[in-house]
Protein backbone atom coordinates (compact mmCIF):
# COMPACT_ATOMS: atom_id res chain seq x y z
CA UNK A 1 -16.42 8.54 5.85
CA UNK A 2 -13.29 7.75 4.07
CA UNK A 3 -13.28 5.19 1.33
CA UNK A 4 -10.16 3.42 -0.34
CA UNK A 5 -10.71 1.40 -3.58
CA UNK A 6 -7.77 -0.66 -4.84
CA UNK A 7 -6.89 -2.15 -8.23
CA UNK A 8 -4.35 -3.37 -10.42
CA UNK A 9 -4.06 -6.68 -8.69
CA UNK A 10 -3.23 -9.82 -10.81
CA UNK A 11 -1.16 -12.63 -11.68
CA UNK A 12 2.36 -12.15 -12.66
CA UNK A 13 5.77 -14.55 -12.88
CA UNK A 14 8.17 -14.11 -10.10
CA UNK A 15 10.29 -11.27 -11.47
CA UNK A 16 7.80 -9.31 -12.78
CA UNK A 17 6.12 -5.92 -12.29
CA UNK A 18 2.76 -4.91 -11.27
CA UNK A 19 1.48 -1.32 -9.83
CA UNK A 20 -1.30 -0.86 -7.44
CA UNK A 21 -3.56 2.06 -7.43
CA UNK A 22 -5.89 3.21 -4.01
CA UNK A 23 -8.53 6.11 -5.16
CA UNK A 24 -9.32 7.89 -1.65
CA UNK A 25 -12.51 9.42 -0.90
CA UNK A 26 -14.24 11.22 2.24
CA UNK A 27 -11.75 13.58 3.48
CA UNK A 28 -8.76 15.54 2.81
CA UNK A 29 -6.16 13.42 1.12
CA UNK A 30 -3.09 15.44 1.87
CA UNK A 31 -3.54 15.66 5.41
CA UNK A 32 -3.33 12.63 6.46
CA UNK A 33 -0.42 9.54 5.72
CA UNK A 34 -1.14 6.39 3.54
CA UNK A 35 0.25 3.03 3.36
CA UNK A 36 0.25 -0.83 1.80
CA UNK A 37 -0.55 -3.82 3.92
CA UNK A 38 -0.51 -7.23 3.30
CA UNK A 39 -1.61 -10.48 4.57
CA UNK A 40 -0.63 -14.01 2.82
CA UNK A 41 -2.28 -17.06 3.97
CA UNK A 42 -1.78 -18.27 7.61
CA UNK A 43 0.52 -15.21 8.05
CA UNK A 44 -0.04 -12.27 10.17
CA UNK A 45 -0.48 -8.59 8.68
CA UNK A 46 2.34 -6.92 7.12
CA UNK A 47 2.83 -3.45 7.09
CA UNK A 48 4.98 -3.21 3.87
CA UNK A 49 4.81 0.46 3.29
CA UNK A 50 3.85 3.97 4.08
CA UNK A 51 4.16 7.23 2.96
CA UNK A 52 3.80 10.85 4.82
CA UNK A 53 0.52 13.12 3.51
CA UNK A 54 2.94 15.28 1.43
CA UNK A 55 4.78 12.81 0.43
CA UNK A 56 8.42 13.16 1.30
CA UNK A 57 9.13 10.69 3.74
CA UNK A 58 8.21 6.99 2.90
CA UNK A 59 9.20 3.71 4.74
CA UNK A 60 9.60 0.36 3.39
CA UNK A 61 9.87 -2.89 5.25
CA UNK A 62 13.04 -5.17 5.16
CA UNK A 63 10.89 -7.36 2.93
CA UNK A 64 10.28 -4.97 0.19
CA UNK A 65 12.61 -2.57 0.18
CA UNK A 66 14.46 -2.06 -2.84
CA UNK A 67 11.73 -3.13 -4.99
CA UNK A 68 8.62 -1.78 -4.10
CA UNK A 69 8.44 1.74 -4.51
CA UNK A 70 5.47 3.85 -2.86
CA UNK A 71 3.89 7.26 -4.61
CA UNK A 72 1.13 9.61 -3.89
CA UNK A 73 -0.41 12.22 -6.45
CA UNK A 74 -2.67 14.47 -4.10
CA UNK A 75 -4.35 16.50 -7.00
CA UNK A 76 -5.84 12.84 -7.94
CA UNK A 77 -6.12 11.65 -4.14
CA UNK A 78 -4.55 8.52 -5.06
CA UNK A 79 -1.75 6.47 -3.69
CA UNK A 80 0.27 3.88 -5.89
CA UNK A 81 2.63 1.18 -4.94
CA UNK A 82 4.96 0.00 -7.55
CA UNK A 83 6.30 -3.62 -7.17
CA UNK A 84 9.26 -5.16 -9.06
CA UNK A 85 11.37 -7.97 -8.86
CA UNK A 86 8.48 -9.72 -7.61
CA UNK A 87 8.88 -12.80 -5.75
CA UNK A 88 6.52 -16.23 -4.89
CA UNK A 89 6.34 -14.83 -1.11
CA UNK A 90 4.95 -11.52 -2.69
CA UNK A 91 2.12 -13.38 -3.28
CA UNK A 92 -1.10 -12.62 -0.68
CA UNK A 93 -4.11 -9.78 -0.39
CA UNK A 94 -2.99 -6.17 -0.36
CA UNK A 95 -4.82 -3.49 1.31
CA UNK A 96 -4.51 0.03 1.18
CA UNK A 97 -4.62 2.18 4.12
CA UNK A 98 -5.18 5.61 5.43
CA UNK A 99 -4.14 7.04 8.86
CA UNK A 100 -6.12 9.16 11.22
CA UNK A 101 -4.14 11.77 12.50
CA UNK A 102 -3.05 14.60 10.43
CA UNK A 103 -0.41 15.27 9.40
CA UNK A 104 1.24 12.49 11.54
CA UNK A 105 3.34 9.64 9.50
CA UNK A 106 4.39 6.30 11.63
CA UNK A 107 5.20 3.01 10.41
CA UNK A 108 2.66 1.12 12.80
CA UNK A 109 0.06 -0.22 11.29
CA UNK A 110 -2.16 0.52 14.40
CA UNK A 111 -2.14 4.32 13.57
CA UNK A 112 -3.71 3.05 9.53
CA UNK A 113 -6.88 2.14 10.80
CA UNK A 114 -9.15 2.71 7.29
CA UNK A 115 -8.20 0.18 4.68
CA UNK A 116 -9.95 -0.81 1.40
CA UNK A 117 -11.61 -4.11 0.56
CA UNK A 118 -8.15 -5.78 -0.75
CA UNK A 119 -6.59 -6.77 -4.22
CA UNK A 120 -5.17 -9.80 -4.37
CA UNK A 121 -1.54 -10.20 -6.02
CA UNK A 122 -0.12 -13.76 -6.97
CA UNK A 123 3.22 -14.59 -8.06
CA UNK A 124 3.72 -17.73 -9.68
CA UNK A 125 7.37 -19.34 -9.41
């Protein structure tokens, strides 16, 4: 059964940095394609990034790109997502997630259908 545990959620001022950490459990880690989605109050799901199992292809939504940036380390099965230039519309719940085919990457959130309980991240203007 695969497990996802994310922290390093907080409060931060708009421009700052914070860095998220997802500790995987249950299968193999590098076989399968992780990502970062968010959800902000009274707004739908956001897929805001994702990264392929080995970790050399990565996308980024319009949204983020440029100042999120999206790691894996597969010896510690965890995936990181590095935020900066944070902004007030940063702020909502983010939620790891894992895909289910291996070795597959896609930037559709319907093919990332394990996700972890949620960290929320709040960025005051």
């Amino acid at each position: 059964q695969v497990q996802l545990v994310e922290s390093g959620g907080g409060l931060v001022q708009a421009g700052g940095s914070l860095r998220l950490s997802c500790a995987a459990s249950g299968r193999t880690f590098s076989s399968y394609a992780m990502g970062w989605v968010r959800q902000a109050p009274g707004k739908e799901r956001e897929f805001v990034t994702g990264i392929s199992p080995g970790g050399a292809n990565t996308y980024y939504a319009d949204s983020v790109k440029g100042r999120f940036t999206v790691s894996r380390d597969n010896a510690k099965n965890t995936v990181y997502l590095q935020m900066s230039s944070l902004k007030a519309e940063d702020t909502a719940v983010y939620y790891c997630a894992a895909g289910d085919r291996r070795y597959s990457f896609t930037n559709s959130i319907s093919d990332y259908p394990y996700w972890g309980q949620g960290t929320q991240v709040t960025v005051s203007s």
